[in-house]
PDB file of N, CA and C in Angstrom:
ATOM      1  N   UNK A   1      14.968  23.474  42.655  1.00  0.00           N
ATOM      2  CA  UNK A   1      15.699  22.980  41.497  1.00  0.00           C
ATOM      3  C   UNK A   1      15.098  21.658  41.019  1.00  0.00           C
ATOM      4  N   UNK A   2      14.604  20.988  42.369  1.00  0.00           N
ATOM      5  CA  UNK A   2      14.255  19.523  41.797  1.00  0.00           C
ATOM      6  C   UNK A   2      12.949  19.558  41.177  1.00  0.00           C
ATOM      7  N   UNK A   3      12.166  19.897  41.705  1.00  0.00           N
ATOM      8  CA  UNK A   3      10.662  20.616  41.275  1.00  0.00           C
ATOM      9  C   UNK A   3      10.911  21.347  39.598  1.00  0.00           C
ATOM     10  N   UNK A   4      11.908  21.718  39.497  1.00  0.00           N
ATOM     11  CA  UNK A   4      11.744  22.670  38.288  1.00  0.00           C
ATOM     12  C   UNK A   4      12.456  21.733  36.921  1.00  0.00           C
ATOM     13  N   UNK A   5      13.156  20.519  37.451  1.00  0.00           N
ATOM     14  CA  UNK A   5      13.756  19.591  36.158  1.00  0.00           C
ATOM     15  C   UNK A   5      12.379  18.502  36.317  1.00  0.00           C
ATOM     16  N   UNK A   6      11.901  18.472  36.937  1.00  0.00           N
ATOM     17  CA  UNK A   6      10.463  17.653  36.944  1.00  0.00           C
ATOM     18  C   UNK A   6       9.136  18.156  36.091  1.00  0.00           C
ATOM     19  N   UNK A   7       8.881  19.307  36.489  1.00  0.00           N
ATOM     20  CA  UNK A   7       8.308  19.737  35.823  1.00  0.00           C
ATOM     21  C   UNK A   7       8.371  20.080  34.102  1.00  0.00           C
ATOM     22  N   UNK A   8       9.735  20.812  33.650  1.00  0.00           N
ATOM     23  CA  UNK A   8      10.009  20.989  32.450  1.00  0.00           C
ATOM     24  C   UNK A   8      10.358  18.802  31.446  1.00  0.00           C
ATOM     25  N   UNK A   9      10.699  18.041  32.190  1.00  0.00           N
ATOM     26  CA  UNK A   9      10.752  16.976  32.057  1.00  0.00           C
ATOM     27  C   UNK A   9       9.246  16.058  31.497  1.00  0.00           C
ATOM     28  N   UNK A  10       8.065  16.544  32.708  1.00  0.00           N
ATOM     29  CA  UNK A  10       7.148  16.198  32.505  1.00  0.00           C
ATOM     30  C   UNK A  10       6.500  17.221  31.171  1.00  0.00           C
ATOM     31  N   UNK A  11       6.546  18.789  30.852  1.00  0.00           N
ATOM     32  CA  UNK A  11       6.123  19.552  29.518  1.00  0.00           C
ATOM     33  C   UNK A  11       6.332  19.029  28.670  1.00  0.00           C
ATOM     34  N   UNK A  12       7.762  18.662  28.603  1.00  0.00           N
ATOM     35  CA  UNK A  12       8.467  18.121  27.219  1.00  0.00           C
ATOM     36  C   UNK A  12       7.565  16.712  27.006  1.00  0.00           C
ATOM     37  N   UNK A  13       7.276  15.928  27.812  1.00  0.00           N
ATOM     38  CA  UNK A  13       6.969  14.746  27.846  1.00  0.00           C
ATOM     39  C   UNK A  13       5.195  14.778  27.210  1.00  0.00           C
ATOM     40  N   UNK A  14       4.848  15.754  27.852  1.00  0.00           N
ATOM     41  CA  UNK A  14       3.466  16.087  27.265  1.00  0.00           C
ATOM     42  C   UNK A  14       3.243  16.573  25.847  1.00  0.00           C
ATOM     43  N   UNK A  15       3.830  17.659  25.887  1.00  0.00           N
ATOM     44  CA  UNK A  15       4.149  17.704  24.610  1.00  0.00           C
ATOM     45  C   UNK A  15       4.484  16.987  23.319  1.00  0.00           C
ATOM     46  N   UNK A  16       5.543  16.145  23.427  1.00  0.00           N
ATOM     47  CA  UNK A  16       5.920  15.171  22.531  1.00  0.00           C
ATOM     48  C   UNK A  16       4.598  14.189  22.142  1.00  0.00           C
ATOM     49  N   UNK A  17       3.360  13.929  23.338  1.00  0.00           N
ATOM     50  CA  UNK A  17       2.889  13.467  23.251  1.00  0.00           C
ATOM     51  C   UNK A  17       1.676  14.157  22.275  1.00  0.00           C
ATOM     52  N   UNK A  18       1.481  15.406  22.498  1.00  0.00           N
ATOM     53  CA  UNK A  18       0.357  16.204  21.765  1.00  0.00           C
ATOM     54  C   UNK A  18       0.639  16.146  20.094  1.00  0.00           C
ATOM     55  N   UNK A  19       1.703  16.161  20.142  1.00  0.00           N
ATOM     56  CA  UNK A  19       1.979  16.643  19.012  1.00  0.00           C
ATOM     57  C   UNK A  19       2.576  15.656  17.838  1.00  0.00           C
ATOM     58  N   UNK A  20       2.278  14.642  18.683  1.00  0.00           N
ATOM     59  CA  UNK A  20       1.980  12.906  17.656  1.00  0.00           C
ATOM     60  C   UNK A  20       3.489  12.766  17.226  1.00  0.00           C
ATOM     61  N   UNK A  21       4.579  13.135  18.286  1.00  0.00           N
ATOM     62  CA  UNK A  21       5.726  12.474  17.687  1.00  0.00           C
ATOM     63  C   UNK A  21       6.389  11.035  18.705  1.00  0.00           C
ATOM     64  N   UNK A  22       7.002  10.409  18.036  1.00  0.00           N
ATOM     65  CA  UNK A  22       7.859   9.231  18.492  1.00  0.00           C
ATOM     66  C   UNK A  22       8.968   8.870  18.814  1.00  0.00           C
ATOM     67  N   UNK A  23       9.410   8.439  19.513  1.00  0.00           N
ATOM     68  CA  UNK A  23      11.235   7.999  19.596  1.00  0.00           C
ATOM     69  C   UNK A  23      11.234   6.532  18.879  1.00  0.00           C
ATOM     70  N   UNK A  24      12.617   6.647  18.430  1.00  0.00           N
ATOM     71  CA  UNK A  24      13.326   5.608  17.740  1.00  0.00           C
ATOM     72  C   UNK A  24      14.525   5.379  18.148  1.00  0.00           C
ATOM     73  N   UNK A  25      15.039   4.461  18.106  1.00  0.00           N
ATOM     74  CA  UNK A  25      16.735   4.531  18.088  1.00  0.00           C
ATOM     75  C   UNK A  25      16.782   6.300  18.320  1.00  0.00           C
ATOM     76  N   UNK A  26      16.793   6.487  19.593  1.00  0.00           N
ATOM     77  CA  UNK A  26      17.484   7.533  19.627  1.00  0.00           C
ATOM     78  C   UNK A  26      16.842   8.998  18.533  1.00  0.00           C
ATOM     79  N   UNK A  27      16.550   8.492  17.993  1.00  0.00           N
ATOM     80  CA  UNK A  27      15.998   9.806  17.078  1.00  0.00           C
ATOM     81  C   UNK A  27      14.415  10.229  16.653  1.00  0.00           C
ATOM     82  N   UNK A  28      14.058  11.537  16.975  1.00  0.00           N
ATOM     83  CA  UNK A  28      12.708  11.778  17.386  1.00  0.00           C
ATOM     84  C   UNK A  28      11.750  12.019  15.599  1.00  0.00           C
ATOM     85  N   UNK A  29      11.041  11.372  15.149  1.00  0.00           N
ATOM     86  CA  UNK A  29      10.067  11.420  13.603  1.00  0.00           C
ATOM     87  C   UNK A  29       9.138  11.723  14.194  1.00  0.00           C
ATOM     88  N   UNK A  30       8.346  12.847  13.329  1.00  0.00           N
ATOM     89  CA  UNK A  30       7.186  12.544  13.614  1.00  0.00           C
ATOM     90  C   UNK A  30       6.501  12.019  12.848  1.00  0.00           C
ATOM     91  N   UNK A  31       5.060  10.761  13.353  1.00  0.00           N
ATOM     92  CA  UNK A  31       4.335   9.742  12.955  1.00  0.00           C
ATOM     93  C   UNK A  31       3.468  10.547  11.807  1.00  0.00           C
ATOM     94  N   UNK A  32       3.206   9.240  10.793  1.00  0.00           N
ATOM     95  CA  UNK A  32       1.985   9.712   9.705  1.00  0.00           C
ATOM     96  C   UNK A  32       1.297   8.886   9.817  1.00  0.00           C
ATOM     97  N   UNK A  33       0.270   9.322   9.614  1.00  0.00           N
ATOM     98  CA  UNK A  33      -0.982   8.136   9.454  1.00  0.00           C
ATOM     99  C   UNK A  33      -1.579   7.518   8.453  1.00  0.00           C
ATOM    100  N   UNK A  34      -1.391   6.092   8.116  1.00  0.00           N
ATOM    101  CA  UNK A  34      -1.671   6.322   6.806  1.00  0.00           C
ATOM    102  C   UNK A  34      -3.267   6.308   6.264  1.00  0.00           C
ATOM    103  N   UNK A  35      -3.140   7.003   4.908  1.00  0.00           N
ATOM    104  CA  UNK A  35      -4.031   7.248   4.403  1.00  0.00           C
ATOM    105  C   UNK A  35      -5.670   5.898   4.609  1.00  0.00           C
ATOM    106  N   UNK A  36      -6.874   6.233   4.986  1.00  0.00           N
ATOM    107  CA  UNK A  36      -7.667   5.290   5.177  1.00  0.00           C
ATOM    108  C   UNK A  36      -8.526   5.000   3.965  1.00  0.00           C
ATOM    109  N   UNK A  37      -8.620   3.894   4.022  1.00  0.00           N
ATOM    110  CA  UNK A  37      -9.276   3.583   2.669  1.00  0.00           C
ATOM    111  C   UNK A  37     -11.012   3.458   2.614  1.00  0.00           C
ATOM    112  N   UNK A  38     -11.668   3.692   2.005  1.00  0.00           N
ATOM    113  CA  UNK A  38     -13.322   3.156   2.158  1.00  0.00           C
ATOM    114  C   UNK A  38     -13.579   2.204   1.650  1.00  0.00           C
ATOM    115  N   UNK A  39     -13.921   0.897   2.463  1.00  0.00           N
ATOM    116  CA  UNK A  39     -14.030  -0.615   1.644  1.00  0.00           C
ATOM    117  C   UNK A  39     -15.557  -0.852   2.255  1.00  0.00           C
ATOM    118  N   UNK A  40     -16.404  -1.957   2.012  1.00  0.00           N
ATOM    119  CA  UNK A  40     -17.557  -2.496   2.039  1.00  0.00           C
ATOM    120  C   UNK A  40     -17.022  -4.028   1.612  1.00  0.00           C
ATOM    121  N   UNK A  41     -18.268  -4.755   2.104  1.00  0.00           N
ATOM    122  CA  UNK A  41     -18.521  -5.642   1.977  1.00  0.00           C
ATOM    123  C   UNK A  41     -17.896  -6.249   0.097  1.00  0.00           C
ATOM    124  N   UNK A  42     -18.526  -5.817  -0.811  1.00  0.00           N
ATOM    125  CA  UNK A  42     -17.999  -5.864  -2.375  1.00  0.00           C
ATOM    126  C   UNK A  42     -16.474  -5.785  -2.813  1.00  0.00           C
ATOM    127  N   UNK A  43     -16.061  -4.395  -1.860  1.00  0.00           N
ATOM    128  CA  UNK A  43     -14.417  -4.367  -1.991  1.00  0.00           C
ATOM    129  C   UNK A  43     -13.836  -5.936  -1.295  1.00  0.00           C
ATOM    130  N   UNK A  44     -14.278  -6.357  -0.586  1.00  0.00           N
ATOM    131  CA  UNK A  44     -13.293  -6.973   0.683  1.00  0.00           C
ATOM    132  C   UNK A  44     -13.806  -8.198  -0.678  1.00  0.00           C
ATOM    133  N   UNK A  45     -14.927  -8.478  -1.095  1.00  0.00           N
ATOM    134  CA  UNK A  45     -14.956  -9.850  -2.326  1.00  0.00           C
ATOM    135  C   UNK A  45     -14.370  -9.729  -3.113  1.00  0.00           C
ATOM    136  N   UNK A  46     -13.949  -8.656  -3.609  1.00  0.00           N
ATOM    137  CA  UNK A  46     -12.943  -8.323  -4.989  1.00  0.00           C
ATOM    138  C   UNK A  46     -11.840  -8.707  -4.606  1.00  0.00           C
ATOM    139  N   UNK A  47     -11.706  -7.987  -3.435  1.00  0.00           N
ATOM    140  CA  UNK A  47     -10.049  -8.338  -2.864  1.00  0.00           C
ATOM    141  C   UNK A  47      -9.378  -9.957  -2.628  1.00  0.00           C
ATOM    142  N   UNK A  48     -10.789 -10.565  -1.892  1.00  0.00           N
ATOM    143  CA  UNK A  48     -10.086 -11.681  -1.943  1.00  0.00           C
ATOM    144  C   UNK A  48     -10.507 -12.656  -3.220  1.00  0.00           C
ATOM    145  N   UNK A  49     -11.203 -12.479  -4.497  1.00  0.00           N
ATOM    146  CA  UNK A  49     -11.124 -13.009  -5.457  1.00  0.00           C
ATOM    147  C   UNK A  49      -9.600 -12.690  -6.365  1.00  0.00           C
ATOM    148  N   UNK A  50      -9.205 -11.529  -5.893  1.00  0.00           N
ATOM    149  CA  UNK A  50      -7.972 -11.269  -6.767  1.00  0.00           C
ATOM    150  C   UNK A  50      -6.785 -11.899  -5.971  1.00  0.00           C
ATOM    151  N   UNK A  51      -6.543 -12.280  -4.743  1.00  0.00           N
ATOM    152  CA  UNK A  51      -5.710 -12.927  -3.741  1.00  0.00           C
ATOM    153  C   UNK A  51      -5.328 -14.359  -4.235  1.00  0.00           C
ATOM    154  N   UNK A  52      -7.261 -14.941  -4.731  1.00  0.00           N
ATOM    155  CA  UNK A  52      -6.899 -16.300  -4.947  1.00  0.00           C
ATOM    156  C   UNK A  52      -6.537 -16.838  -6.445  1.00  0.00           C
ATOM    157  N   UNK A  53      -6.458 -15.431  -6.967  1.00  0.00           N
ATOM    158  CA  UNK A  53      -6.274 -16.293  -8.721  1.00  0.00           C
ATOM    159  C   UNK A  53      -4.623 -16.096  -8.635  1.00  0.00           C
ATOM    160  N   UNK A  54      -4.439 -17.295  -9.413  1.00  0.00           N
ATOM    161  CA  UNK A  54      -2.962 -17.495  -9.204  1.00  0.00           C
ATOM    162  C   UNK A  54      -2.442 -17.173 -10.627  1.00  0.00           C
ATOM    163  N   UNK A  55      -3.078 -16.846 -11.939  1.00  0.00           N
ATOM    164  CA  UNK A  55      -2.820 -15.647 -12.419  1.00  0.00           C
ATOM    165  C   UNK A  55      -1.955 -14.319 -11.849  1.00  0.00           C
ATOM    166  N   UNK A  56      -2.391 -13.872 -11.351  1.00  0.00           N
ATOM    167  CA  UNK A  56      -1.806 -12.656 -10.249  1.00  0.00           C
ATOM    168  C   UNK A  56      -1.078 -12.914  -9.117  1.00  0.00           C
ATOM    169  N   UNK A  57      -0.422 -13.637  -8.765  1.00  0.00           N
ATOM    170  CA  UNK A  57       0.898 -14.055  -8.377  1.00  0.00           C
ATOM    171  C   UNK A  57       1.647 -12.789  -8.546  1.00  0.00           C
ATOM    172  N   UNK A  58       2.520 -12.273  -7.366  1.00  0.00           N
ATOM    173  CA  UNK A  58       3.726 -11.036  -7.491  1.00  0.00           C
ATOM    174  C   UNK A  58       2.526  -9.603  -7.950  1.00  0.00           C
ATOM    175  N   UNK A  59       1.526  -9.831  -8.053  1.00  0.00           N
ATOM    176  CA  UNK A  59       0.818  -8.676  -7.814  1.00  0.00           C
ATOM    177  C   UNK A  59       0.509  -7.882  -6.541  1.00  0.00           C
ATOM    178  N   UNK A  60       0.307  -6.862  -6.267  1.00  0.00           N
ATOM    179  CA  UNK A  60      -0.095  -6.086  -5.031  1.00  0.00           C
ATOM    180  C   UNK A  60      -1.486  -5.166  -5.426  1.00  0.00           C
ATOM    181  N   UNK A  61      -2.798  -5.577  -5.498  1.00  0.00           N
ATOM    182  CA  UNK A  61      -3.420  -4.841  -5.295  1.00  0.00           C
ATOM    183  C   UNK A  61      -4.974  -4.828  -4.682  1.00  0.00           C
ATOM    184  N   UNK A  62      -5.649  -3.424  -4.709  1.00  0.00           N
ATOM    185  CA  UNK A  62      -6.522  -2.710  -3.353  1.00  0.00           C
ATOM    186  C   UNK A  62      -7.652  -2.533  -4.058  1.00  0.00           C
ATOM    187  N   UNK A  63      -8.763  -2.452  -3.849  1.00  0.00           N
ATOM    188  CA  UNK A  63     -10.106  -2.048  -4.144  1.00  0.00           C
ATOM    189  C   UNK A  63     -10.532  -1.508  -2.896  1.00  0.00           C
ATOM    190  N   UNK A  64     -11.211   0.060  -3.447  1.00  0.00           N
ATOM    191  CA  UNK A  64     -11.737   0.567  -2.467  1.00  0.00           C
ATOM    192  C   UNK A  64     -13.065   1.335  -3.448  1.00  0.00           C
ATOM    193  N   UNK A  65     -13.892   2.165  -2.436  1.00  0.00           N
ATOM    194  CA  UNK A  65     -15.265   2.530  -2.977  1.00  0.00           C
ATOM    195  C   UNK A  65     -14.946   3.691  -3.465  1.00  0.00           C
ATOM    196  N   UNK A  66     -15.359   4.430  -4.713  1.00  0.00           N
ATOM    197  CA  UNK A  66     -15.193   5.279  -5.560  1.00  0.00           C
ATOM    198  C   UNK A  66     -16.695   6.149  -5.576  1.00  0.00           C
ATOM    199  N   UNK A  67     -16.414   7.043  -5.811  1.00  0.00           N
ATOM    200  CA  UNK A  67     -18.005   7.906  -5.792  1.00  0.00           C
ATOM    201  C   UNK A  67     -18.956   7.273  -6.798  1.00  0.00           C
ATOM    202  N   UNK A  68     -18.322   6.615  -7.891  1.00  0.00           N
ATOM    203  CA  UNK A  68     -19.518   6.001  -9.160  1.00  0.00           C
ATOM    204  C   UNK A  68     -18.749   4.858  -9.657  1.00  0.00           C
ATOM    205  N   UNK A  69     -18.574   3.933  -8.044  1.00  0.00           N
ATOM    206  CA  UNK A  69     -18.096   2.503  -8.493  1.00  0.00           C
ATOM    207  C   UNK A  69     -16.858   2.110  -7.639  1.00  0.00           C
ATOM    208  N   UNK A  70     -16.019   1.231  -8.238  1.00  0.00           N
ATOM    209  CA  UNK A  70     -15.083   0.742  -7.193  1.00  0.00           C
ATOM    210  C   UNK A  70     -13.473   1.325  -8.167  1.00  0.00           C
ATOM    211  N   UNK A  71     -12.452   1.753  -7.098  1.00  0.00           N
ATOM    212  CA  UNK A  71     -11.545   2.291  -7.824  1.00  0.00           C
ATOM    213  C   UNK A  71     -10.446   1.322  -7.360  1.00  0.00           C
ATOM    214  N   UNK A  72      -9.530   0.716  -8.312  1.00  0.00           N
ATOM    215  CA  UNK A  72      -8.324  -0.538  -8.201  1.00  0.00           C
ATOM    216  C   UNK A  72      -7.127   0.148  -7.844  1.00  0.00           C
ATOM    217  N   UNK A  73      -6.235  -0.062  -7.256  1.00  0.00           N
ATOM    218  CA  UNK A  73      -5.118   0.642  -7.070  1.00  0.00           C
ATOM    219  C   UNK A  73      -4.187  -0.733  -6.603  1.00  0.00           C
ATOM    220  N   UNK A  74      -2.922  -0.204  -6.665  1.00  0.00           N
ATOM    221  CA  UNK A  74      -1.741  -1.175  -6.652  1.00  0.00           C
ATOM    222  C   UNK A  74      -0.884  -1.326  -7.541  1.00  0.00           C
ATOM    223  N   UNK A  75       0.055  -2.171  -8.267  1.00  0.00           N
ATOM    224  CA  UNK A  75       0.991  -2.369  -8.735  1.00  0.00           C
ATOM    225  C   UNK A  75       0.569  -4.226  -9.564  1.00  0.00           C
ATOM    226  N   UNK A  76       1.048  -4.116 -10.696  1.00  0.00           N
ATOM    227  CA  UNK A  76       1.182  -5.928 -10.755  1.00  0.00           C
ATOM    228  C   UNK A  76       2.610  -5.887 -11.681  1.00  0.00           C
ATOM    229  N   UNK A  77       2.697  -6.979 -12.310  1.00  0.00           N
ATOM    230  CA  UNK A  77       4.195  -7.599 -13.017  1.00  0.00           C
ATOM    231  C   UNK A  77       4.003  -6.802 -14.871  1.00  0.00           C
ATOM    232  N   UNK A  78       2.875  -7.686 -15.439  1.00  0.00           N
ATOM    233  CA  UNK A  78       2.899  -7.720 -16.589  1.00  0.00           C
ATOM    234  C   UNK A  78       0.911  -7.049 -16.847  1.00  0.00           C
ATOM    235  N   UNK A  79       0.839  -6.256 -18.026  1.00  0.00           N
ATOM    236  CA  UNK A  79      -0.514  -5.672 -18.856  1.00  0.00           C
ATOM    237  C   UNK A  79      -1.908  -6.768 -18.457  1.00  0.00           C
ATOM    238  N   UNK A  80      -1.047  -8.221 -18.742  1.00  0.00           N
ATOM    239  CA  UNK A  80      -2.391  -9.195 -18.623  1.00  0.00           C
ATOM    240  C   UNK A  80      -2.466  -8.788 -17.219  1.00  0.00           C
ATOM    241  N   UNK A  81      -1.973  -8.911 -15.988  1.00  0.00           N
ATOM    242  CA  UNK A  81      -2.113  -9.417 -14.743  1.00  0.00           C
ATOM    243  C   UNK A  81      -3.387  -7.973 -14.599  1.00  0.00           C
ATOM    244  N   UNK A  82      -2.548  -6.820 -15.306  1.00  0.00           N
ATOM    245  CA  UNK A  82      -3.630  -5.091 -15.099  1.00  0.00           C
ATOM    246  C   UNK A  82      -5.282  -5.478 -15.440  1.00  0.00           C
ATOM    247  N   UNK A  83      -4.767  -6.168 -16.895  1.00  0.00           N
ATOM    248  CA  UNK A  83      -6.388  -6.380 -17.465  1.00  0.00           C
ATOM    249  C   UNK A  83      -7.048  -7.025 -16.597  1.00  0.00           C
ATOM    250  N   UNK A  84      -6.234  -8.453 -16.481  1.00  0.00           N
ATOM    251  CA  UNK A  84      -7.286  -9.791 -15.596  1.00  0.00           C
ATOM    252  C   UNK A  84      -7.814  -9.590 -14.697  1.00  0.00           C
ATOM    253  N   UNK A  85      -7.151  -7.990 -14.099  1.00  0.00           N
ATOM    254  CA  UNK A  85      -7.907  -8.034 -12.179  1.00  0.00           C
ATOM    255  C   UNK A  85      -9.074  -6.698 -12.889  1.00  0.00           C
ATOM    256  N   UNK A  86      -9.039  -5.967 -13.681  1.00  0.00           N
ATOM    257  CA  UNK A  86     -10.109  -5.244 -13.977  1.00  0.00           C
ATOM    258  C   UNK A  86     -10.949  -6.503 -14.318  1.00  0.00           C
ATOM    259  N   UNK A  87     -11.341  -7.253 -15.087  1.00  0.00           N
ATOM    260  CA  UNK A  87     -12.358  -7.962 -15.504  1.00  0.00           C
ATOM    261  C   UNK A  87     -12.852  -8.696 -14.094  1.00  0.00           C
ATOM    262  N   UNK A  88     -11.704  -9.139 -13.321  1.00  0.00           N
ATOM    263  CA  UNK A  88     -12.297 -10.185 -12.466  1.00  0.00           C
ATOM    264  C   UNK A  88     -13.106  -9.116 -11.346  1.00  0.00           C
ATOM    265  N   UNK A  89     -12.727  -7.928 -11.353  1.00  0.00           N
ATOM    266  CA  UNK A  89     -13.836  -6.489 -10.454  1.00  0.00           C
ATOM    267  C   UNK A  89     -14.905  -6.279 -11.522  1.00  0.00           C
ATOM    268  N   UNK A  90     -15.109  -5.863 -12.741  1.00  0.00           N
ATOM    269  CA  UNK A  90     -16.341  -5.916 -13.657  1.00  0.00           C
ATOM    270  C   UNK A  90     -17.088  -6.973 -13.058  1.00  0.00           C
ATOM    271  N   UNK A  91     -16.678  -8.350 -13.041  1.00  0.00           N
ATOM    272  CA  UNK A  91     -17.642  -9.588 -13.156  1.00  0.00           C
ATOM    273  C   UNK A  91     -18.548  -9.509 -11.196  1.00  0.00           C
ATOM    274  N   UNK A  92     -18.051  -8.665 -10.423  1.00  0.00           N
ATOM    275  CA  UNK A  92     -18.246  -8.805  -9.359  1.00  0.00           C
ATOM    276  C   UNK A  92     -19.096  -7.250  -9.143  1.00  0.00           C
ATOM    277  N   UNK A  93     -19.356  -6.145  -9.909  1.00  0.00           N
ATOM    278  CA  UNK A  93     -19.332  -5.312  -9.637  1.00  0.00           C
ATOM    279  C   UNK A  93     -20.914  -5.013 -10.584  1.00  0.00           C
ATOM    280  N   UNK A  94     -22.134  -4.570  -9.590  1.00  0.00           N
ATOM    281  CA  UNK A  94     -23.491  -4.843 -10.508  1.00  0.00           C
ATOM    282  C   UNK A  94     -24.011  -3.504 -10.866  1.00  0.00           C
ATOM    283  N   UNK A  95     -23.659  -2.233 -10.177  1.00  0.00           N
ATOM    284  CA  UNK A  95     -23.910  -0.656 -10.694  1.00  0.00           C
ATOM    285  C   UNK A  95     -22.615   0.107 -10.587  1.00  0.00           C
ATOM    286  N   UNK A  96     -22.338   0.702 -11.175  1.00  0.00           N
ATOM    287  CA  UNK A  96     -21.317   1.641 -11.199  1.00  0.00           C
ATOM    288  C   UNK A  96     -19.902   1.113 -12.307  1.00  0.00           C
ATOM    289  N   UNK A  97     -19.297   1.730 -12.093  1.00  0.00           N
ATOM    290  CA  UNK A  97     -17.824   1.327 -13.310  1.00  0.00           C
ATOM    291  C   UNK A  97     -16.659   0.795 -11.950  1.00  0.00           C
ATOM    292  N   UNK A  98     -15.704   0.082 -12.837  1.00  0.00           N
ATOM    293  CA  UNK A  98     -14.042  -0.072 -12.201  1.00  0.00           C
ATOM    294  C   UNK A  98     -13.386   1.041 -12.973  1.00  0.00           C
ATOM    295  N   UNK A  99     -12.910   1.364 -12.192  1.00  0.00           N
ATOM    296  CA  UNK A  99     -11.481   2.228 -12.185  1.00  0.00           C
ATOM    297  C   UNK A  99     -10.003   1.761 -12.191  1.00  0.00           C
ATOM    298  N   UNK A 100      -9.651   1.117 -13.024  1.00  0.00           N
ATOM    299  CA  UNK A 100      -8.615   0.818 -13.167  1.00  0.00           C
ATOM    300  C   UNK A 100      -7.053   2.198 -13.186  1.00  0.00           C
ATOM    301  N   UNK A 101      -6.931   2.121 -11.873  1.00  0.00           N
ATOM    302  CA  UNK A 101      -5.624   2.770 -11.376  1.00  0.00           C
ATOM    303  C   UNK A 101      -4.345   1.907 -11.065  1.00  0.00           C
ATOM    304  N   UNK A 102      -3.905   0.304 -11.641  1.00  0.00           N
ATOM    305  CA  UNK A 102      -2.968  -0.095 -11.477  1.00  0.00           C
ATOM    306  C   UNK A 102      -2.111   0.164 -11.804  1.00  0.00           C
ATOM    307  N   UNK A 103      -0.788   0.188 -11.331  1.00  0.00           N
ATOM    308  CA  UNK A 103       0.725   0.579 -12.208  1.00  0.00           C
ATOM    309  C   UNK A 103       1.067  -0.868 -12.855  1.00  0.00           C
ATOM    310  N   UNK A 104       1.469  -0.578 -13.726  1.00  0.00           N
ATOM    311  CA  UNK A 104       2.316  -2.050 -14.166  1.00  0.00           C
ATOM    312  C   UNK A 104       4.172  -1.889 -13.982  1.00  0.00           C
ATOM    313  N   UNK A 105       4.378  -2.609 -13.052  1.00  0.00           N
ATOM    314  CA  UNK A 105       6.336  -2.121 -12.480  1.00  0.00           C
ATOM    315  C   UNK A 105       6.727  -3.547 -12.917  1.00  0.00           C
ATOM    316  N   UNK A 106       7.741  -3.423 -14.303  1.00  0.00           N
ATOM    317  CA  UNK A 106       8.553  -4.956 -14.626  1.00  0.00           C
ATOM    318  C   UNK A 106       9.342  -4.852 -13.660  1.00  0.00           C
ATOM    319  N   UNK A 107      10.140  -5.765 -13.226  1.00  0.00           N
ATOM    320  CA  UNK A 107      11.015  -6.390 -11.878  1.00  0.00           C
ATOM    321  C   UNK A 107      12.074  -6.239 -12.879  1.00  0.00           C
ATOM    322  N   UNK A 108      13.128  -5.594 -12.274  1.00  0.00           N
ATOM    323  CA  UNK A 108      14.303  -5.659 -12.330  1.00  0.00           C
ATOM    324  C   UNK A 108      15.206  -6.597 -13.161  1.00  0.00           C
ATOM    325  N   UNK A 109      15.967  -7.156 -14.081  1.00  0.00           N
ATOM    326  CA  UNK A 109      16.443  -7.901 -15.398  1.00  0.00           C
ATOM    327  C   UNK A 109      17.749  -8.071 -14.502  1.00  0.00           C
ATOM    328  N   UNK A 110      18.027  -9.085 -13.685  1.00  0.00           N
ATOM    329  CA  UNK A 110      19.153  -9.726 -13.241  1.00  0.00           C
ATOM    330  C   UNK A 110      20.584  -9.177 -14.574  1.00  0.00           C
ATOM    331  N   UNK A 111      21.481  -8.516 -14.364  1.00  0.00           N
ATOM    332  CA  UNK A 111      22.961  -8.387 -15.215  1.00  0.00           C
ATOM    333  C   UNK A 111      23.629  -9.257 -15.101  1.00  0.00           C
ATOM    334  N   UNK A 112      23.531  -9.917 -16.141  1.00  0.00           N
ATOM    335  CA  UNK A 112      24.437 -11.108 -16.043  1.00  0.00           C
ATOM    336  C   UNK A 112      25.988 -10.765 -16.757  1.00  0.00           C
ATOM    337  N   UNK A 113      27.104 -11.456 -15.868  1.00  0.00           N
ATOM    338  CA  UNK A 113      28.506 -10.869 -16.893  1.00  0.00           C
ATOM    339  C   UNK A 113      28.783 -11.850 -17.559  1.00  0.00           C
ATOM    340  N   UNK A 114      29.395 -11.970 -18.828  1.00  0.00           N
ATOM    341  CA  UNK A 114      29.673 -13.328 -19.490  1.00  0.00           C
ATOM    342  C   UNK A 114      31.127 -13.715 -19.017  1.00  0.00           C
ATOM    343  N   UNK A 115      30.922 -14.988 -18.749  1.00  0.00           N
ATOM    344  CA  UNK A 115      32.423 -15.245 -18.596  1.00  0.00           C
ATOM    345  C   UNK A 115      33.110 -15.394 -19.909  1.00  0.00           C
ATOM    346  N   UNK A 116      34.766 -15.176 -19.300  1.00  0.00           N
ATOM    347  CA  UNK A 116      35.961 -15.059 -20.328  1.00  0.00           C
ATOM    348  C   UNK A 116      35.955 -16.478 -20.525  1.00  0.00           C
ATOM    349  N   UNK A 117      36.218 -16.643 -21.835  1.00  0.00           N
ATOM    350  CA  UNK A 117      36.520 -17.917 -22.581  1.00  0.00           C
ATOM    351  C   UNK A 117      38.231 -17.992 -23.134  1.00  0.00           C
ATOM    352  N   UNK A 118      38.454 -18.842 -22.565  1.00  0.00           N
ATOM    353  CA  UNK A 118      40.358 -18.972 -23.299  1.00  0.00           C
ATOM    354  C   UNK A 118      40.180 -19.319 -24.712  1.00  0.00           C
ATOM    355  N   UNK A 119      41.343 -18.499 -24.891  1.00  0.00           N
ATOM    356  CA  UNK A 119      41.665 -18.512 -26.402  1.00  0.00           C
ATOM    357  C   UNK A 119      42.219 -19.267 -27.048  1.00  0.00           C
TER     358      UNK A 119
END
């Protein structure tokens, strides 16, 4: 009996392991991996030229290598912040095109309630 909750103990245990899942609080997901990106030396300068312009503030975005050039991905606030980081990858970028794949996501417009005024 003892041999046989050991064994099925240790399957399960192997298993869980083959098959790339995890515990959590109690509850079993299984893991994803995320997607890997292809960067070089050029991406990683783009990246941190777009980090340091303070233009782009509340922006989030990625340069990675594209089959005929470098492709932008991420999110920023406002159209300029989309344009400014394509130009500032053009000015860095000596064969091939940018790919401008940014989203532009406005932030949320705080609801303000008006207060009641006495009459």
């Amino acid at each position: 009996m003892r041999k046989t909750l050991i064994s099925s103990i240790l399957l399960i245990s192997i298993t869980w392991l083959i098959s790339g899942c995890s515990a959590t609080n109690g509850t079993i997901t299984a893991t994803k991996k995320a997607p890997t990106r292809v960067t070089n030396f050029l991406t990683r300068d783009i990246e941190k030229k777009l980090n340091h312009c303070k233009e782009l503030e509340g922006s989030n975005i990625y340069a990675e290598v594209a089959p005929n050039g470098i492709l932008l991905t991420g999110t920023t606030i406002t159209e300029k912040q989309k344009y400014l980081a394509s130009a500032i990858a053009n000015s860095l970028v000596k064969k091939g095109t940018v790919i401008n794949r940014i989203a532009v996501i406005k932030p949320k417009a705080k609801q303000t309630i008006p207060m009641k005024t006495k009459k």
